[in-house]
Every structure is written in structure tokens, then in C-alpha cells.
Protein backbone atom coordinates (compact mmCIF):
# COMPACT_ATOMS: atom_id res chain seq x y z
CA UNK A 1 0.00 0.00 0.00
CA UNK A 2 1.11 3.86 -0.76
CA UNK A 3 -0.19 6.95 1.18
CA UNK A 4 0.89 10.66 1.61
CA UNK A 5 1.49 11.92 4.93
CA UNK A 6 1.27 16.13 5.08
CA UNK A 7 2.63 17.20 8.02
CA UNK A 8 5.73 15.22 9.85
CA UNK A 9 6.38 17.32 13.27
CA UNK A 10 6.50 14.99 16.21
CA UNK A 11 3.42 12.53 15.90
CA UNK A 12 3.58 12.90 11.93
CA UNK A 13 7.16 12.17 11.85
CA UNK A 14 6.97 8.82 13.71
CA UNK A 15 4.01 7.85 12.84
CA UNK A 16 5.72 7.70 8.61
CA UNK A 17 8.66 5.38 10.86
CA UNK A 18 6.22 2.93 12.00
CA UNK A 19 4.55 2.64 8.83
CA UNK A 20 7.92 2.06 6.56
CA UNK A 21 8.69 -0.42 9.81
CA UNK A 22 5.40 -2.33 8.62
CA UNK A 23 6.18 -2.22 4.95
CA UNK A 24 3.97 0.52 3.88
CA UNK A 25 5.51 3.09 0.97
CA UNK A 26 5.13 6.66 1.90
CA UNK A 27 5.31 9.89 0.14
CA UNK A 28 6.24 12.55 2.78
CA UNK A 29 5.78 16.43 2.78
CA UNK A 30 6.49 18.88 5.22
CA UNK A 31 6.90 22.92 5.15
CA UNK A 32 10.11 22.75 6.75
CA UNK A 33 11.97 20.65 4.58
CA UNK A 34 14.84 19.37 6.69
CA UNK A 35 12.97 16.55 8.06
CA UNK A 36 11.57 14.84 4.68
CA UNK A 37 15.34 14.84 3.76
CA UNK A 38 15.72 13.20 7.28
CA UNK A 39 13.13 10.82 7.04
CA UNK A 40 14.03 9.85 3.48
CA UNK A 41 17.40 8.95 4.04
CA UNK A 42 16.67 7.39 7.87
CA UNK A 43 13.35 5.66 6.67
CA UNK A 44 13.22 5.08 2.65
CA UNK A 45 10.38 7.80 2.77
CA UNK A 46 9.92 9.21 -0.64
CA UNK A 47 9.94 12.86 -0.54
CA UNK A 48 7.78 15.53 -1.56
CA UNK A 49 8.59 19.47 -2.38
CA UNK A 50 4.97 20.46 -1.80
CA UNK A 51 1.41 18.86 -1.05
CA UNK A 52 0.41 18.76 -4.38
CA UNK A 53 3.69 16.38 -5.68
CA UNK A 54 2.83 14.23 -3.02
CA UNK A 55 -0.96 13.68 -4.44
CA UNK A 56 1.00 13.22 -7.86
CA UNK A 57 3.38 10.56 -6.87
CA UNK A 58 0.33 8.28 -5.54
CA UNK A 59 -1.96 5.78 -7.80
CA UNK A 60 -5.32 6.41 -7.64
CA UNK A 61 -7.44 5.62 -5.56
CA UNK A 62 -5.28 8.16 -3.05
CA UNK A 63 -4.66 8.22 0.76
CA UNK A 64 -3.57 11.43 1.92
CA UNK A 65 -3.21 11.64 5.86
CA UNK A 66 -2.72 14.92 7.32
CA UNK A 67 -0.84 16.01 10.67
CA UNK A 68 -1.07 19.23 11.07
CA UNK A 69 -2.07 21.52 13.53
CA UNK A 70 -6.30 22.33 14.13
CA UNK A 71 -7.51 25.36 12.61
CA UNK A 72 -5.94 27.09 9.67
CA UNK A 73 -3.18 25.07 9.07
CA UNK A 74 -5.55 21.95 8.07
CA UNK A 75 -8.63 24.22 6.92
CA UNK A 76 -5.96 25.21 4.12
CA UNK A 77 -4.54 22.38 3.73
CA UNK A 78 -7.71 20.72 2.94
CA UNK A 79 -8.71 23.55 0.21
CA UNK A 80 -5.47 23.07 -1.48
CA UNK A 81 -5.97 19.95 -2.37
CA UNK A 82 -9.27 19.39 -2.98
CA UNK A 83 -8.13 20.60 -6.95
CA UNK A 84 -5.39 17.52 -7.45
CA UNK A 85 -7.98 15.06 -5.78
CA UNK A 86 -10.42 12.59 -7.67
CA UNK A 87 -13.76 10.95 -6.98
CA UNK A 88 -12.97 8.29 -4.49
CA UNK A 89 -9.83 9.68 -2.89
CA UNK A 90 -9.82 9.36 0.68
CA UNK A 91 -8.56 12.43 3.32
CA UNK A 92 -7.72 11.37 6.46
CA UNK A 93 -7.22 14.06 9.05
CA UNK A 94 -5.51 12.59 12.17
CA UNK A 95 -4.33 15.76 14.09
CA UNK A 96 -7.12 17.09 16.72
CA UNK A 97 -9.48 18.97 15.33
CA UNK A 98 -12.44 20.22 16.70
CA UNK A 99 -15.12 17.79 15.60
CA UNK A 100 -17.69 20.61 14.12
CA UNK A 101 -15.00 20.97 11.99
CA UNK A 102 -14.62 17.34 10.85
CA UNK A 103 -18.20 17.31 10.05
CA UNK A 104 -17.95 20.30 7.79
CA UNK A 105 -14.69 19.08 6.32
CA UNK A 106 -16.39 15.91 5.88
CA UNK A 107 -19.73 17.29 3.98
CA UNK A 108 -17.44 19.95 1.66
CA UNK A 109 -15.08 17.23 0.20
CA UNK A 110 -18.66 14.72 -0.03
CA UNK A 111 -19.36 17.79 -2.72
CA UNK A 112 -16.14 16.15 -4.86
CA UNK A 113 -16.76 12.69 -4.31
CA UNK A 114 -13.83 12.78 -1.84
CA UNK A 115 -14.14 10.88 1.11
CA UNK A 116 -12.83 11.99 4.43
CA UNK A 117 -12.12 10.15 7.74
CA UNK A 118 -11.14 11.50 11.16
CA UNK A 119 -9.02 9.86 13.47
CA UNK A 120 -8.44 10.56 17.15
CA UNK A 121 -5.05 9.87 17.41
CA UNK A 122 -3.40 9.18 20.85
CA UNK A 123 0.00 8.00 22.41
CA UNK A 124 2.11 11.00 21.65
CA UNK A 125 6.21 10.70 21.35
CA UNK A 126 5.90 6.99 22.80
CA UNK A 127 3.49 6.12 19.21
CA UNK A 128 6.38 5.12 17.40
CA UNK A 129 7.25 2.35 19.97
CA UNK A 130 4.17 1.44 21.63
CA UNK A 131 2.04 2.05 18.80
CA UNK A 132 -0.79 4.53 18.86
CA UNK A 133 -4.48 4.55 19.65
CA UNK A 134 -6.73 5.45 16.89
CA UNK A 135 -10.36 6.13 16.88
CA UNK A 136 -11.54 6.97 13.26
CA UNK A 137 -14.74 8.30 12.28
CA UNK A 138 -15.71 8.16 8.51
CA UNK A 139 -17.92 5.56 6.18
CA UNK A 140 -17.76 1.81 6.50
CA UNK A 141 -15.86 1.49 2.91
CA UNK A 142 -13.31 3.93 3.44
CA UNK A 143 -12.25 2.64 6.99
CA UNK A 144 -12.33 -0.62 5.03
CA UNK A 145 -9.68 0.59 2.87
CA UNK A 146 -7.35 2.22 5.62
CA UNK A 147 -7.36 -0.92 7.73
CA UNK A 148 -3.67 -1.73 6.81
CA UNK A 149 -2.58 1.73 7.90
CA UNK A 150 -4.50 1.12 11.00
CA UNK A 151 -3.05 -2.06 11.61
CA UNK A 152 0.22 -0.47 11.01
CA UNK A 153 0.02 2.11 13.25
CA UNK A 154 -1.45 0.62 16.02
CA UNK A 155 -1.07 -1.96 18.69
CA UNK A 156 -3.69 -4.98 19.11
CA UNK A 157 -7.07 -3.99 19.46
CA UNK A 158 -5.55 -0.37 19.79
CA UNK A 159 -7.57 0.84 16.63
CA UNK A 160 -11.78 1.26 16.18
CA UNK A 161 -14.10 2.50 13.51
CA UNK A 162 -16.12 4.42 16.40
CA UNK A 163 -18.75 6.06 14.03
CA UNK A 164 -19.50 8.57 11.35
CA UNK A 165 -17.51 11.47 10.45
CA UNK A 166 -17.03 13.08 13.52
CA UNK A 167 -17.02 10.86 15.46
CA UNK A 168 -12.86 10.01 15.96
CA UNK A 169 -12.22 13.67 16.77
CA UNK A 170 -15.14 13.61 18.99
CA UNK A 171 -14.70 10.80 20.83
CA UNK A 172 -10.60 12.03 21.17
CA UNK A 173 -11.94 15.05 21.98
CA UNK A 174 -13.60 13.47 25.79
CA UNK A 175 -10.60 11.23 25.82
CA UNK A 176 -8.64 14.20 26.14
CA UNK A 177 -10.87 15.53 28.79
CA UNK A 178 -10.51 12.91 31.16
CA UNK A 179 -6.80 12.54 30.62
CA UNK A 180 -7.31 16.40 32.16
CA UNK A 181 -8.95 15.15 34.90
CA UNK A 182 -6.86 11.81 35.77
CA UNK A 183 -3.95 14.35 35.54
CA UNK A 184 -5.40 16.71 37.60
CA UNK A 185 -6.34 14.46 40.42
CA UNK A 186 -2.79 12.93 40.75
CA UNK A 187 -0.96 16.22 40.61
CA UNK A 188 -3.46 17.26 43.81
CA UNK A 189 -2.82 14.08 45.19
CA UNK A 190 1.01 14.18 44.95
CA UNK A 191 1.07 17.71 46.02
CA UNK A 192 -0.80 16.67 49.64
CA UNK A 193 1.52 13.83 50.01
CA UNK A 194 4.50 16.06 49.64
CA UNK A 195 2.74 18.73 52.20
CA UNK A 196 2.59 16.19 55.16
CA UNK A 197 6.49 16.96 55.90
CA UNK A 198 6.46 15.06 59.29
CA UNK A 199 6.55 11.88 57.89
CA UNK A 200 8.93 12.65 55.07
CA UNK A 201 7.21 10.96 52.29
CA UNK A 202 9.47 9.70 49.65
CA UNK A 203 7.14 10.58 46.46
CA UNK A 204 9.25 8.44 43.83
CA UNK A 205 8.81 5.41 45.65
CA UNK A 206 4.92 5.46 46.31
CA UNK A 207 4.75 6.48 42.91
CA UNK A 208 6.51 3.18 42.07
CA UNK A 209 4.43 1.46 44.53
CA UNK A 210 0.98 2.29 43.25
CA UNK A 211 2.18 1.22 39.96
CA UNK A 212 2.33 -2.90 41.14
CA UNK A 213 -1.61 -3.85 41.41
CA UNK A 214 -3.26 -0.34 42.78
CA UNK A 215 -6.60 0.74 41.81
CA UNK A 216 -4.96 4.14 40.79
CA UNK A 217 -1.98 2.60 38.05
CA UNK A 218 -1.89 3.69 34.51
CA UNK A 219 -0.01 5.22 31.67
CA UNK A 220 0.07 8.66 33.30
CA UNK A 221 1.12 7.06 36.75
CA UNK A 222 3.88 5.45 34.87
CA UNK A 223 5.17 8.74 33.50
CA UNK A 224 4.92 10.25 36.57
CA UNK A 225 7.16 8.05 38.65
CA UNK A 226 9.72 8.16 36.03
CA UNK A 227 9.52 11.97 36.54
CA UNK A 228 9.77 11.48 40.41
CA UNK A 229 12.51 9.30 39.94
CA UNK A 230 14.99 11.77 38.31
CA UNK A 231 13.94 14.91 40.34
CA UNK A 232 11.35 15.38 42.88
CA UNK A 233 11.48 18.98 43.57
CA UNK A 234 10.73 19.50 39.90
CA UNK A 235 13.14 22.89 40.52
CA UNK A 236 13.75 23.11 36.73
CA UNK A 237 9.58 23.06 36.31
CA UNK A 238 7.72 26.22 35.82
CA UNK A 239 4.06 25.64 37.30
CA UNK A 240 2.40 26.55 34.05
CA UNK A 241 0.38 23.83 32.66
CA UNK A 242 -0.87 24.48 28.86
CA UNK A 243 -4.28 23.70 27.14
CA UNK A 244 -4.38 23.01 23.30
CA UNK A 245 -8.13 23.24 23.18
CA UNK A 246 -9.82 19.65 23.44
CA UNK A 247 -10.46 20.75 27.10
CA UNK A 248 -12.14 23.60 26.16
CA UNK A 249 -14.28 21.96 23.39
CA UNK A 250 -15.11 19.26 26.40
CA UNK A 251 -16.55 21.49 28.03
CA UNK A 252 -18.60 23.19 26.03
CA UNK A 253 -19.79 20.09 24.46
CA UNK A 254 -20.95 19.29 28.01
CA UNK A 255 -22.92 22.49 28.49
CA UNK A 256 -24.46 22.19 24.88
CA UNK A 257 -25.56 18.88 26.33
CA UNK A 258 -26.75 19.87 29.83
CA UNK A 259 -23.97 17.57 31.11
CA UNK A 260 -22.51 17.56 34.69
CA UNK A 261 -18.83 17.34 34.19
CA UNK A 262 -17.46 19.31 37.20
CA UNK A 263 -14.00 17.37 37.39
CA UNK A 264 -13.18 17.51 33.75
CA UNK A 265 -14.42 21.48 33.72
CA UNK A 266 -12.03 22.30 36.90
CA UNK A 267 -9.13 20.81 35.84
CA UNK A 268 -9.64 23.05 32.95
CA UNK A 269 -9.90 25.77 34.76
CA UNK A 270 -6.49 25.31 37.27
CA UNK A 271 -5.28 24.94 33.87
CA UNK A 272 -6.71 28.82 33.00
CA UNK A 273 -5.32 29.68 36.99
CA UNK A 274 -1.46 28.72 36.37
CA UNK A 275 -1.22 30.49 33.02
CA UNK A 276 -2.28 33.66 34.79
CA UNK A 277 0.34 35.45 35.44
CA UNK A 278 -0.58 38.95 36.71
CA UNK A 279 -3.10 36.81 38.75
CA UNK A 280 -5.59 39.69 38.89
CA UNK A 281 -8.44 37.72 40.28
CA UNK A 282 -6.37 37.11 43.04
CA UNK A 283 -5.07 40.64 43.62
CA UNK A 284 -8.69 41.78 44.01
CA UNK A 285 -9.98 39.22 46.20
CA UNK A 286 -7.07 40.41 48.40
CA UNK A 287 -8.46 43.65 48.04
CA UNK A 288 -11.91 43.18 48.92
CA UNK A 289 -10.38 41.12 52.17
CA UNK A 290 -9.04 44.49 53.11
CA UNK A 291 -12.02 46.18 52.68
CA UNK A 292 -14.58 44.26 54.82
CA UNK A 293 -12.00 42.75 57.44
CA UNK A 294 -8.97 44.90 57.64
CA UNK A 295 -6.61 41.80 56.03
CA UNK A 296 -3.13 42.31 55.39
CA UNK A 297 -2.42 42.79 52.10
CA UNK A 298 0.72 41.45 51.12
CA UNK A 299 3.03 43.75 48.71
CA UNK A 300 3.75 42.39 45.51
């Protein structure tokens, strides 16, 4: 089998190494062009100068798999090569994009003939090892055709057709949620151990511990002990935790649906509190503690 793969950053990049590792040919194309040349030389990956000699270089009918970043990038993306596509061409989109988008992605290219599948895509920089989780949304017949891919790409029983388009992205998107809230609740959890000084908890090993047959082990646990392991001050950490948006589109999905998800939705917000960093809120709330009670206010 032969497939394009647009976009070859960190998930994009590995994900072309497992699939030469599995035999499949792939045509590779990236804007920054040092790691095509990388990838063709480390991997056998053909390379591409632009999108549009990557369609060119496969026989019809075409996979082109995209891994690129949500918005723009793959709004474009898609536009520019709906022109070099034909009737029965498939798009897959495996980067995470809001699943509204999918859906209109998914209906525009219909218009062509084109078919389009979205795929959740999870397991980050350990993918290319462990293999990655997929959850792709699109019609019977063209998840049909991408099985090998699939199969490729991910470990046993680590890859579902979970429903129409929309569907992958969706269900990635709540995936995503929770992994806010499982990370949420051991970082609070980690952070009370380390509080109770008199009995001078060593974090690294109970981290290790709870990873041999407790109710609380997984992935993340894993990664954390590792993390322990090394440094358990985290001195070299700055307590600012990101959000690349499938938190935010949790949430609103679960207000659209009347929804209760109130640890999901707080962990997004302590996300929202350590990126603050006049911390106004908290400024005036020290204010108003002044103003009723006299408080200390402490001088910034």
C-alpha cells in the first residue's frame, strides 16, 4: 500500500517510521523541509517538495493523511488539495481537530466525491514504539480501505471504527478531557503527600508502589514516577500547565448537552489559573479582604 502523509512534526514524523517499519511506501511532505530529507534517508520515505507532488506521486485511488495543527493550518490544507484530488480519494485528518469541523470538512469534500475520515489519534512521542491509539470516524468502505494503515500504526485492538464522520475527533476530543482530569487528580494528590512533611514521604517510591496492582496505576502514573525518579522537587519546572483546546471543546460540548462534568471542567480551569500570570483575580480578592475585614495585604 502507498499513502501521503502532510505534516511530519513529532506525531507525523513517527508515525511515517512505524509505517515504513510495517512495509507501507510513503510519500512525505512537510513545510520545513529538513525533516523529509531526514526521514528519506533514515526511513526510505519518498519525498515531496509540496502537497500537491505528493498527491502526484500516488496511484489512484489516493490516501492522503494529514498532521497538522487544528484550525488554519488543516482548513488550508484541505482547500489546497481538494483541486489535485479525484472521486474516491480518501482524506484522512488525524491531528485534533475540533469535531464541528470534521463534520464540515467531511460534507465539503462529499461535494467532490472525496471521502474523508477522522481519526483521534493518541499516544504521543511513545506512538512510534508502543504504537498509537486510533479512533476513526468516517464511512464503513473507506475505513475498510485504511485498515492496513491502521493495523500499522497501532497496537492490538488499539484501533476502532467508532462512528461517522465526527465521530474520531469527537470521541478524542472526551478522551482528552478525562486525561485532564486523571492528571489533575494525581498532581493534587502528589502535592498533599509532599505537604505532610512530618513523615517525610518519599514521592518516587509510592509512585513506584501504586504502579504494582493499585486501583490508581496507569499510563500517566507510569510517566509520573519516572519523573519522580529523576527529580522530585521538579526545581527546573515552571508551574504553568498548557491547554491546546480539546479541554475547552469538552466542556462546552458538556454544556451544549446539559452535562454535569465538574472534574473535567475544573481541571480546565487550574489549567486557566497557572497560566495567569498577573493573577488579577487574586489581587482583588485580596483587596476586597481588606475592605470588609482589615486583612493584610501582602506587597507584591
Amino acid at each position: 500500500m502507498k499513502m501521503a502523509m502532510i505534516g511530519l512534526g513529532k506525531m507525523g514524523g513517527n508515525m511515517v517510521r512505524r509505517l515504513r517499519r510495517h512495509g507501507i511506501e510513503v510519500v512525505g511532505y512537510n513545510r520545513s523541509p529538513e525533516i523529509v530529507h531526514r526521514l528519506a534517508a533514515e526511513e526510505g520515505m519518498l519525498p515531496a517538495a509540496s502537497a500537491t507532488e505528493a498527491v502526484r506521486a500516488l496511484p489512484a485511488s489516493r490516501v492522503v493523511w494529514l498532521m497538522l495543527p487544528s484550525g488554519n493550518p488543516t482548513e488550508q490544507m484541505i482547500h489546497q488539495l481538494i483541486p489535485v484530488l479525484e472521486a474516491g480519494d480518501i482524506v484522512v485528518d488525524g491531528g485534533n481537530s475540533n469535531y464541528h469541523d470534521s463534520q464540515r470538512r467531511g460534507a465539503l469534500l462529499a461535494e467532490h466525491a472525496i471521502r474523508f475520515v477522522d481519526v483521534g489519534t493518541s499516544g504521543g512521542v511513545w506512538g512510534l514504539d508502543k504504537g498509537y491509539c486510533l479512533m476513526a470516524g468516517g464511512e464503513p468502505a473507506a475505513i475498510k480501505t485504511l485498515e492496513p494503515l491502521f493495523r500499522a500504526l497501532a497496537p492490538e485492538h488499539g484501533w476502532a471504527h467508532v462512528g461517522p464522520v465526527g465521530a474520531g475527533h469527537f470521541t478524542k476530543m472526551v478522551h482528552n478531557g478525562i486525561e485532564y482530569g486523571m492528571m489533575q487528580a494525581y498532581a493534587e494528590g502528589f502535592a498533599l503527600l509532599r505537604g505532610k512533611q512530618e513523615f517525610r514521604l518519599d514521592l518516587a517510591q509510592i509512585s513506584e508502589l501504586w504502579r504494582h496492582s493499585s486501583v490508581v496505576r496507569s499510563w500517566l502514573l507510569d510517566l509520573t514516577a519516572e519523573a519522580l525518579a529523576d527529580d522530585q522537587e521538579l526545581k527546573d519546572v515552571s508551574p504553568v500547565v498548557a491547554d491546546s483546546g480539546e479541554g475547552r471543546w469538552t466542556a462546552i460540548e458538556a454544556i451544549d448537552q446539559g452535562v454535569a462534568l465538574p472534574v473535567i471542567s475544573l481541571a480546565l480551569q487550574m489549567r486557566f489559573t497557572s497560566q495567569d500570570a498577573e493573577g488579577y483575580p487574586a489581587k482583588l480578592l485580596a483587596m476586597m479582604r481588606n475592605a470588609f475585614g482589615g486583612h493584610k495585604v501582602e506587597k507584591g
